[in-house]
N, C-alpha and C. Protein backbone atom coordinates (compact mmCIF):
# COMPACT_ATOMS: atom_id res chain seq x y z
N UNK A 1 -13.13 -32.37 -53.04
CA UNK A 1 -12.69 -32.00 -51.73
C UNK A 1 -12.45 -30.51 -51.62
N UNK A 2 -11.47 -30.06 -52.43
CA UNK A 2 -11.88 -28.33 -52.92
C UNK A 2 -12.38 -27.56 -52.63
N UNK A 3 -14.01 -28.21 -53.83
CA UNK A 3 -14.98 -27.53 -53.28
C UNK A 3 -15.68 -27.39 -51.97
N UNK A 4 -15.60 -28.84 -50.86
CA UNK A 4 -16.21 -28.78 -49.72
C UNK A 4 -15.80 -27.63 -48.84
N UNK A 5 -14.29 -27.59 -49.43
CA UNK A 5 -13.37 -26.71 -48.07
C UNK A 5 -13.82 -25.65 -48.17
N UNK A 6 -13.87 -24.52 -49.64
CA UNK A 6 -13.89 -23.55 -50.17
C UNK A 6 -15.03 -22.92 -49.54
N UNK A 7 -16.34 -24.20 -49.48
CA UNK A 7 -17.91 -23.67 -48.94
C UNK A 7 -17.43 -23.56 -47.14
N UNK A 8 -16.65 -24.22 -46.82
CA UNK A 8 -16.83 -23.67 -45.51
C UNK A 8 -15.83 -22.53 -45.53
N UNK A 9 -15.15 -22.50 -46.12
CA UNK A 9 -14.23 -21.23 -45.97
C UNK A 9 -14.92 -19.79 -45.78
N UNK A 10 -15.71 -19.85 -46.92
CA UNK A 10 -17.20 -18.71 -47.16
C UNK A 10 -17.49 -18.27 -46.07
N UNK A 11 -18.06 -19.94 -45.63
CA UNK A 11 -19.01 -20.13 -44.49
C UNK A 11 -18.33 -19.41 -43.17
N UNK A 12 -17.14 -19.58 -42.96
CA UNK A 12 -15.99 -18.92 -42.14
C UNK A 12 -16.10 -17.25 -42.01
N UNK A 13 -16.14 -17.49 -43.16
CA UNK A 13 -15.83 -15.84 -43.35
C UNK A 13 -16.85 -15.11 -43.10
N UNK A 14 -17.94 -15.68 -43.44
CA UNK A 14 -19.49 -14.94 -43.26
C UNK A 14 -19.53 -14.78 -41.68
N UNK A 15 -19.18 -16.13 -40.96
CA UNK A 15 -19.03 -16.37 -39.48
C UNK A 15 -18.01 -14.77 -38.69
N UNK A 16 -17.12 -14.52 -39.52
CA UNK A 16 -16.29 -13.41 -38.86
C UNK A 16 -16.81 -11.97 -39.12
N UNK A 17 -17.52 -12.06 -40.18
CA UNK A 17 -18.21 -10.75 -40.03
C UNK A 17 -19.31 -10.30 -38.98
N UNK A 18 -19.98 -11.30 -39.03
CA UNK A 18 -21.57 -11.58 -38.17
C UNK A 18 -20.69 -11.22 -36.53
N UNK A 19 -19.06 -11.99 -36.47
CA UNK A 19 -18.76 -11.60 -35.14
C UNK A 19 -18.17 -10.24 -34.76
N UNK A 20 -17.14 -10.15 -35.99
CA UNK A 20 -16.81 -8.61 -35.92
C UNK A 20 -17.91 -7.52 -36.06
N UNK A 21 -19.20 -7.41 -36.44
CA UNK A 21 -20.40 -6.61 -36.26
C UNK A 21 -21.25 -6.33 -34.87
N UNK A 22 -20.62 -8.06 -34.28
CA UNK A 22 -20.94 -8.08 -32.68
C UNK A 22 -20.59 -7.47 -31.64
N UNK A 23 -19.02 -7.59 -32.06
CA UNK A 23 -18.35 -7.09 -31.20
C UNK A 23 -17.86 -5.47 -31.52
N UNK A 24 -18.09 -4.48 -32.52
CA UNK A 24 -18.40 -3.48 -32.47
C UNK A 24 -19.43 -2.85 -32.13
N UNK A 25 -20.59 -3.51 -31.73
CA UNK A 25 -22.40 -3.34 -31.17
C UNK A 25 -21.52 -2.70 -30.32
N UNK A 26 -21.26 -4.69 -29.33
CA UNK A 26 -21.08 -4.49 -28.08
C UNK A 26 -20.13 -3.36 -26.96
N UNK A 27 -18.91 -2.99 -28.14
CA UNK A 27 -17.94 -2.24 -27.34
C UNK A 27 -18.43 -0.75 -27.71
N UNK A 28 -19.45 -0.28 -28.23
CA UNK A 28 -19.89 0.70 -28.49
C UNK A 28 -20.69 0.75 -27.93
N UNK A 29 -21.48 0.15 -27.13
CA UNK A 29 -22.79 0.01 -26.22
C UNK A 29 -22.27 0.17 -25.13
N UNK A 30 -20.80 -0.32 -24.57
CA UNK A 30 -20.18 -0.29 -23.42
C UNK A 30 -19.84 1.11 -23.00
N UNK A 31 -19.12 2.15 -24.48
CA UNK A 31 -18.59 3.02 -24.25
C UNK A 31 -20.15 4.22 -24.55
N UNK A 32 -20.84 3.80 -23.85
CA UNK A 32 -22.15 4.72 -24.35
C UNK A 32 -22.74 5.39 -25.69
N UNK A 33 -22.11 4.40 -26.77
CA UNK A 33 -22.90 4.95 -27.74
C UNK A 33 -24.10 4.36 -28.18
N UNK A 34 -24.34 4.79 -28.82
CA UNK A 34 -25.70 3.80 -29.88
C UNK A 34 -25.42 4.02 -31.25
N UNK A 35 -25.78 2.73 -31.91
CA UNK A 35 -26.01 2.65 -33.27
C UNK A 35 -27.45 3.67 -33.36
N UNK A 36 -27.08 4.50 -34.45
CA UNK A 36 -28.11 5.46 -35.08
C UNK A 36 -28.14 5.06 -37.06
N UNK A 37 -29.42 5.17 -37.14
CA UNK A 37 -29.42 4.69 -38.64
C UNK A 37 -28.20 5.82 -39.56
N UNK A 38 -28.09 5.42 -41.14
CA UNK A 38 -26.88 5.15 -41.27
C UNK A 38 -25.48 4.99 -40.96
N UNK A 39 -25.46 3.98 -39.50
CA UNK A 39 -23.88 4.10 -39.11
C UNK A 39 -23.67 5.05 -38.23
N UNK A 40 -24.27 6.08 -38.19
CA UNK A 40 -23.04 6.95 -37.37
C UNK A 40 -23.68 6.40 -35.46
N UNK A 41 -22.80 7.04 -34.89
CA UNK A 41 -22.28 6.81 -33.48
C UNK A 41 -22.94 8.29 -33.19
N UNK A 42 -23.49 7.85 -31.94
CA UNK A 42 -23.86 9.50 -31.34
C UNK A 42 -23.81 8.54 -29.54
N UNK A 43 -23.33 10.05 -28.77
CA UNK A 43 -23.03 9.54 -27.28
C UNK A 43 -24.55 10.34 -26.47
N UNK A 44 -24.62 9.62 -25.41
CA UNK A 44 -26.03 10.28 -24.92
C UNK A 44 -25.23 11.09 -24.02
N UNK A 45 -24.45 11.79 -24.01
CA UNK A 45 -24.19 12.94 -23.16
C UNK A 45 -24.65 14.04 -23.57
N UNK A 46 -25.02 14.84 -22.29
CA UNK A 46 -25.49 16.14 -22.37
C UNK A 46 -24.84 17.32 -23.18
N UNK A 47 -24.81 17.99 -24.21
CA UNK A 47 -23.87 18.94 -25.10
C UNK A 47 -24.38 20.06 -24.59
N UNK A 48 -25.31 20.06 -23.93
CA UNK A 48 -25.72 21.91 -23.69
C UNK A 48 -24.93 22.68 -22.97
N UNK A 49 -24.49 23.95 -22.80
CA UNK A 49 -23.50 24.73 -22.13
C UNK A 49 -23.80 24.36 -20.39
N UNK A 50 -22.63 24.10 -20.26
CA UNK A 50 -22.60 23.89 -18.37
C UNK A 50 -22.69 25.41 -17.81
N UNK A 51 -23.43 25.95 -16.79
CA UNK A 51 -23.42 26.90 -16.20
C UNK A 51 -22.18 26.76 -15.46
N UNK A 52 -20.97 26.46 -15.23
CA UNK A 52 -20.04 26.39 -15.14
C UNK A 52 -19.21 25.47 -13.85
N UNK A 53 -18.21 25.46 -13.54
CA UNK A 53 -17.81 24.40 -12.75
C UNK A 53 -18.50 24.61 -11.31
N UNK A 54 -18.67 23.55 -10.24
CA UNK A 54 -19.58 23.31 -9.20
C UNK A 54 -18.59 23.98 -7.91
N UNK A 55 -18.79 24.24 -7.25
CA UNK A 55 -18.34 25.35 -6.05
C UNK A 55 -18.93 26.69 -6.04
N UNK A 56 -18.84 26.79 -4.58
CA UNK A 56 -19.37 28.13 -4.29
C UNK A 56 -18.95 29.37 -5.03
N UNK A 57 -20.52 30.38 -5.52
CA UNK A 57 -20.20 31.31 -6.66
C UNK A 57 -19.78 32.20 -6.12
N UNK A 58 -18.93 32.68 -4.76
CA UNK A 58 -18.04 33.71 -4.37
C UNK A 58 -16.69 33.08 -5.22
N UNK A 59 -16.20 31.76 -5.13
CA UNK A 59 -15.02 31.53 -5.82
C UNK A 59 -15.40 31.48 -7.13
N UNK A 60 -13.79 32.37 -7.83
CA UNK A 60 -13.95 32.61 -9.25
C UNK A 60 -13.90 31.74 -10.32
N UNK A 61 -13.76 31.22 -11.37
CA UNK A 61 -13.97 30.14 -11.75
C UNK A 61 -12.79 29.48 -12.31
N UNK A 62 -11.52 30.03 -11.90
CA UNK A 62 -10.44 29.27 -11.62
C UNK A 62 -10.27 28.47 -10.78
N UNK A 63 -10.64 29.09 -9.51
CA UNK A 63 -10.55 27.94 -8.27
C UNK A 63 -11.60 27.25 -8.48
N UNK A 64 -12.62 27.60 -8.93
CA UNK A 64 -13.63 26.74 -8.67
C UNK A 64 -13.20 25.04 -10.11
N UNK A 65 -12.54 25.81 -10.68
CA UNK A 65 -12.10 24.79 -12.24
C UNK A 65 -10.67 24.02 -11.65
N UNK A 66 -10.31 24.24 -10.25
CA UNK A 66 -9.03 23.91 -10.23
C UNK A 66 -8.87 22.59 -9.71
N UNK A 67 -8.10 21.36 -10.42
CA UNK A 67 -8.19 20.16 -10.47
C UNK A 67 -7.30 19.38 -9.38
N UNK A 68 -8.09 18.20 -8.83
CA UNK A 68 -7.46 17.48 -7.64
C UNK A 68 -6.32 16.73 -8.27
N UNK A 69 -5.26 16.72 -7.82
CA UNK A 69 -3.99 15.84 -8.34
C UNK A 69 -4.45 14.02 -7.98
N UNK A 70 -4.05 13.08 -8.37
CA UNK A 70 -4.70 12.05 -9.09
C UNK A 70 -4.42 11.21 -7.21
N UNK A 71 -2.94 11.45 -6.69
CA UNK A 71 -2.81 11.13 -5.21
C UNK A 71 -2.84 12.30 -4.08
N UNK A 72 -4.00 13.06 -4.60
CA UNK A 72 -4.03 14.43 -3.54
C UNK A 72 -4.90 13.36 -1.92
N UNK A 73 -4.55 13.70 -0.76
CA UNK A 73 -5.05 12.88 0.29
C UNK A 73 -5.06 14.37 1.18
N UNK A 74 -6.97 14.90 2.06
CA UNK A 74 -7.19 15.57 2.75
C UNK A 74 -6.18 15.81 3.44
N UNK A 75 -6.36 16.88 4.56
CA UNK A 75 -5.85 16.70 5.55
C UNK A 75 -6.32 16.00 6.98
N UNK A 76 -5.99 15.33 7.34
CA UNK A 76 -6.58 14.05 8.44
C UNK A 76 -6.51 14.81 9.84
N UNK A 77 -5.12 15.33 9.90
CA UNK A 77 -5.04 15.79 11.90
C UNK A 77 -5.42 17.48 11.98
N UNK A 78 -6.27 17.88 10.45
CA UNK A 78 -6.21 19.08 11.16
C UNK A 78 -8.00 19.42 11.01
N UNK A 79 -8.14 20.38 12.73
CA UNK A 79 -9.14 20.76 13.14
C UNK A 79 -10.08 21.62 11.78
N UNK A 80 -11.21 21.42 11.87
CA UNK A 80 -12.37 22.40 10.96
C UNK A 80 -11.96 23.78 11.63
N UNK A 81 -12.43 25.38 11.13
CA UNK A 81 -11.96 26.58 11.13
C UNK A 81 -13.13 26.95 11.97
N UNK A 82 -13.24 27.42 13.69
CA UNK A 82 -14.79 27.45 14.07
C UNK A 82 -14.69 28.90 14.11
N UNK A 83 -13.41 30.03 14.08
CA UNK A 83 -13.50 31.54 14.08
C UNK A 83 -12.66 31.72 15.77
N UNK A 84 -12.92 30.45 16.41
CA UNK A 84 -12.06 30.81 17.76
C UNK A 84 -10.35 30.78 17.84
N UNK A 85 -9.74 30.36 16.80
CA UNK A 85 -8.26 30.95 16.71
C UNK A 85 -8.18 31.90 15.97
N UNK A 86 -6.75 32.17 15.64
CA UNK A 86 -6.33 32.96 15.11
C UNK A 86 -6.60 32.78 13.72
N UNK A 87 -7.10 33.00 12.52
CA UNK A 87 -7.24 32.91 11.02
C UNK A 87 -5.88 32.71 10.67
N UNK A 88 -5.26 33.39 10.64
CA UNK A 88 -3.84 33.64 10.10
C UNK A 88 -2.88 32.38 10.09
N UNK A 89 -2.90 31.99 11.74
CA UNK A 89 -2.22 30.94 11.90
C UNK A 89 -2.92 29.64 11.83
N UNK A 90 -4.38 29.40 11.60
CA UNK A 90 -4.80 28.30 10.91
C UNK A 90 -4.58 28.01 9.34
N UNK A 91 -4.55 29.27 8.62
CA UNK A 91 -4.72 29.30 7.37
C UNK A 91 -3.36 28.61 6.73
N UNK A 92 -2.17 28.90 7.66
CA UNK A 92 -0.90 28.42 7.29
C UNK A 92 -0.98 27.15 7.93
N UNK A 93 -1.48 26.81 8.77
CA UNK A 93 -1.24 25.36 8.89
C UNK A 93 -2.54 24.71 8.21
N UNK A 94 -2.94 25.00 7.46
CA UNK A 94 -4.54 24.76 6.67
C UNK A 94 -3.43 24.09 5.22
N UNK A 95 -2.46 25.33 4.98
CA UNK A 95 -2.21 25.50 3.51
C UNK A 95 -1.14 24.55 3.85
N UNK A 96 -0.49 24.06 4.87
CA UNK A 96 0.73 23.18 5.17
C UNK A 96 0.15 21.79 5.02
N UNK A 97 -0.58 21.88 5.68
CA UNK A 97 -1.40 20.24 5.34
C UNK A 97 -1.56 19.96 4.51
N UNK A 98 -2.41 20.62 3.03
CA UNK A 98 -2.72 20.46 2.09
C UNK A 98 -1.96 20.18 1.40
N UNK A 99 -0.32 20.88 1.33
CA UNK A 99 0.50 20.36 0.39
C UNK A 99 1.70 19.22 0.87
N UNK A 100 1.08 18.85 2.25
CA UNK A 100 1.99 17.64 2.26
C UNK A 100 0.99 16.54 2.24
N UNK A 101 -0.35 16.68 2.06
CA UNK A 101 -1.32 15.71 1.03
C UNK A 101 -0.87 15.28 -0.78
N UNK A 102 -0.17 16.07 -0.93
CA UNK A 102 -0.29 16.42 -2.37
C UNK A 102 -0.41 18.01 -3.48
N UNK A 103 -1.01 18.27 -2.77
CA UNK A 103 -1.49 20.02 -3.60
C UNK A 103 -0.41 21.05 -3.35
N UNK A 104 -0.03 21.45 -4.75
CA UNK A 104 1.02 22.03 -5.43
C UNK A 104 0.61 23.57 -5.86
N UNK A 105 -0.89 23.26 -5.74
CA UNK A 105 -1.39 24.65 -6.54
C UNK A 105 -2.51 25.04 -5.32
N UNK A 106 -2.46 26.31 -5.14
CA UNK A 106 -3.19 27.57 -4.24
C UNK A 106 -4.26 27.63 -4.67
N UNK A 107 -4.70 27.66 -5.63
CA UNK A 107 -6.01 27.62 -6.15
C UNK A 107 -6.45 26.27 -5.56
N UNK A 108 -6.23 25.26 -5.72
CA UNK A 108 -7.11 24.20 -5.33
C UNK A 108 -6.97 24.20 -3.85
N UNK A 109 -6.07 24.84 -3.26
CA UNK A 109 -5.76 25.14 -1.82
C UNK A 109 -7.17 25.55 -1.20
N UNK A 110 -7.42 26.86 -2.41
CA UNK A 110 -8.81 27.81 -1.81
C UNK A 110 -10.24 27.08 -2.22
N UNK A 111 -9.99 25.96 -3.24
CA UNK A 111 -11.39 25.71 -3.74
C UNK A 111 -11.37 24.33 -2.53
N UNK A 112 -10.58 23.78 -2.16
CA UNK A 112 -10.85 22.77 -1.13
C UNK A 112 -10.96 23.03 0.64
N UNK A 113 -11.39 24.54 0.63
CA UNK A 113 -11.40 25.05 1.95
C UNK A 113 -12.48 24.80 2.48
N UNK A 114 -13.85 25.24 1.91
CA UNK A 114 -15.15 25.12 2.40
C UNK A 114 -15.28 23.64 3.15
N UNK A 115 -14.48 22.67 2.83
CA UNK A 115 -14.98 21.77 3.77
C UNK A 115 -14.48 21.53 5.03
N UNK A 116 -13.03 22.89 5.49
CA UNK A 116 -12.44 22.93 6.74
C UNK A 116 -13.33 23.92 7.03
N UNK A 117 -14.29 24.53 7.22
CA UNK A 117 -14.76 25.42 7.92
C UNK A 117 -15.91 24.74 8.46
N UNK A 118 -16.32 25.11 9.74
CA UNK A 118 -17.40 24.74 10.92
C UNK A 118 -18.69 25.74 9.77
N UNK A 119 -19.83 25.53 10.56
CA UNK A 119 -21.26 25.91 10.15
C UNK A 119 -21.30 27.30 10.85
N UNK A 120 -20.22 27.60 12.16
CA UNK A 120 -20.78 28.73 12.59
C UNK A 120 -19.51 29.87 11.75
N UNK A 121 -18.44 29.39 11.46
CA UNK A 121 -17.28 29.80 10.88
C UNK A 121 -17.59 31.24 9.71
């Protein structure tokens, strides 16, 4: 009797490897890697130097690097910038909106402007 158990025990065990080999494929396939011969893990992401963060190349690459807070929300009631008010007093109610959305930081103030301005602006 022993011996019967012992062979499936094996048999068990062989069974948990075959699954634990599976399920490292699989959660490595999920997280974009691939099996590469001997073992190692390589990710198909791009490594080459980024010409740098995306926004317009008048902004410097602080603002342009400067990050949305995780509950930052537009501003909803306020008008696009068409050049027919005053700059001054849009810009403060531009920068008022923005931080009762969320935004804490001036820099992302300036890198999230281009989309309040009109086409003729």
């Amino acid at each position: 009797m022993h011996d019967r158990l012992g062979e499936r025990r094996e048999a068990q065990g062989d069974h948990d490897v075959v699954i634990g080999r599976r399920r490292r494929d699989r959660d490595g396939a999920a997280r974009g890697y691939q099996m590469h011969r001997g073992g190692r893990y390589d990710s198909d992401e791009d490594r080459s130097p980024s010409p740098g963060p995306p926004g317009p190349r008048v902004f410097s690459k602080a603002i342009r690097s400067a990050h949305f807070p995780a509950r930052f929300r537009q501003p909803a009631n306020l008008s696009k910038y068409s050049g027919e008010t005053n700059p001054e007093l849009w810009l403060a109610d531009y920068r008022l909106a923005c931080q009762l959305g969320g935004a804490d930081d001036d820099l992302l103030i300036i890198r999230n402007l281009p989309l309040f301005l009109t086409d003729s602006a």
